[in-house]
Protein backbone atom coordinates (compact mmCIF):
# COMPACT_ATOMS: atom_id res chain seq x y z
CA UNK A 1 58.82 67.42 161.65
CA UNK A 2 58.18 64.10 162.87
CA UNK A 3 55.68 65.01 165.33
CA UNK A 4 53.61 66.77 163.22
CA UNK A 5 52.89 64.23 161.01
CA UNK A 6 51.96 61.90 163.82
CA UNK A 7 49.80 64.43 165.10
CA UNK A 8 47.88 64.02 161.88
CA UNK A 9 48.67 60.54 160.64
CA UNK A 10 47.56 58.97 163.86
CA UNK A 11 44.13 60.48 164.25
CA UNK A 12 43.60 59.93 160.39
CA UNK A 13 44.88 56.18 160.65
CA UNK A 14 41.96 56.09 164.08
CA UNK A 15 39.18 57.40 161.79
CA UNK A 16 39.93 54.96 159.07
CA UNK A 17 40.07 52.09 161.78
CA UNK A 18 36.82 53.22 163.13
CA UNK A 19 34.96 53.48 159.94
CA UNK A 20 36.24 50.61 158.26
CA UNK A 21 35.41 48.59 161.42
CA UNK A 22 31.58 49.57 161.68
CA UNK A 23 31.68 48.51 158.35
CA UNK A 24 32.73 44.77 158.54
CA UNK A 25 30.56 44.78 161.74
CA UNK A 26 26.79 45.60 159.57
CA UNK A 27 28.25 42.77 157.11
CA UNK A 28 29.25 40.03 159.55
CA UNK A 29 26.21 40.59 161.70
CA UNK A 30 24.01 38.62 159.40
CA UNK A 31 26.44 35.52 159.74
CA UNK A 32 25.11 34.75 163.24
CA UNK A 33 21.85 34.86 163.30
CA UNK A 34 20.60 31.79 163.91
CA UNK A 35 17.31 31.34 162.35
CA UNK A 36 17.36 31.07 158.61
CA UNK A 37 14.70 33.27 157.56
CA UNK A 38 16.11 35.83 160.04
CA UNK A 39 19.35 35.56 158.40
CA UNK A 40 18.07 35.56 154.88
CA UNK A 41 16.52 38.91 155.83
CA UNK A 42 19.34 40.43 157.11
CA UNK A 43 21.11 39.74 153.55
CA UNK A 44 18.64 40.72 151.70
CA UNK A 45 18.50 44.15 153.46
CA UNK A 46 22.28 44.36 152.86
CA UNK A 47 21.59 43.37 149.39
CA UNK A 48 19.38 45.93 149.22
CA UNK A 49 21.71 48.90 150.84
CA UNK A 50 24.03 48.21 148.78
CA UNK A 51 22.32 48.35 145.44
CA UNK A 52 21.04 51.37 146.57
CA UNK A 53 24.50 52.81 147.12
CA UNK A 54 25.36 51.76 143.67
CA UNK A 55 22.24 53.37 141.75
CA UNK A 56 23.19 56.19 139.57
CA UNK A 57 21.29 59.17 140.33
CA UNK A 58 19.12 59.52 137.59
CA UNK A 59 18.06 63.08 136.15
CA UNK A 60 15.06 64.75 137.48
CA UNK A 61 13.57 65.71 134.47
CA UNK A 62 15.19 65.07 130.81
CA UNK A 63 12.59 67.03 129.17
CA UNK A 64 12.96 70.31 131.20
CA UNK A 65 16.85 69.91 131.16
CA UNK A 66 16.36 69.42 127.10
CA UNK A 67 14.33 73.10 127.20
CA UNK A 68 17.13 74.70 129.54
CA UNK A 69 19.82 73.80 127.52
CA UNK A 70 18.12 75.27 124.26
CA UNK A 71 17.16 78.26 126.40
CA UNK A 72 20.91 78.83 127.15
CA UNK A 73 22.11 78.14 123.48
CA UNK A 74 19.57 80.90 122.56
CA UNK A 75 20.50 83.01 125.39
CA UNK A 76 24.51 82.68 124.15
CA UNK A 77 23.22 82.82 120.59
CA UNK A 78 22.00 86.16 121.31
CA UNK A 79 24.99 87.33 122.98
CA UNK A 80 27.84 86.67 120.43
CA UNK A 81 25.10 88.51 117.94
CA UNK A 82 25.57 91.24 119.92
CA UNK A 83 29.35 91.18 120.46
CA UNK A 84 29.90 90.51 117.11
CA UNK A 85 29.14 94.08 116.04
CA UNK A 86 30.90 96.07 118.35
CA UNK A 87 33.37 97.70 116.82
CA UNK A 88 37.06 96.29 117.40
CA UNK A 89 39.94 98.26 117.30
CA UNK A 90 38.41 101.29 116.07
């Protein structure tokens, strides 16, 4: 039992290494540059990747979603109507 979960605990722990790594590398990069407006660039393009990360995805279209959801209220409106008179334990 022990070797299987180092056959998958050890490649996970690798990958996590790896990726949290890269990470710390983008963010520390910017720490030594040596000309200022170099280096204010590179935070500001961090700054900027990151609040793009964060940005909720905002709907497409609220309007159109608004008119679909009335459609499908309809739609199941319709259908109970119909269920409602078929005849139950006739």
């Amino acid at each position: 039992m022990n070797s299987t979960v180092l056959k998958f605990a050890l490649p996970a722990l690798v990958a996590v290494a790896i990726s949290t790594s890269s990470a710390a590398a983008v963010e520390q990069s910017c720490r030594f540059i040596q000309a200022k407006p170099e280096r204010e660039a590179c935070y500001k393009r961090q700054e900027d990747e990151l609040a793009a990360k964060r940005k909720p995805v905002a709907p497409a279209n609220d309007g159109q979603s608004r008119d679909t959801l009335r459609q499908m209220r309809q739609d199941d409106d319709a259908v109970y109507r119909s269920i409602n008179n078929i005849c139950r334990g006739c």
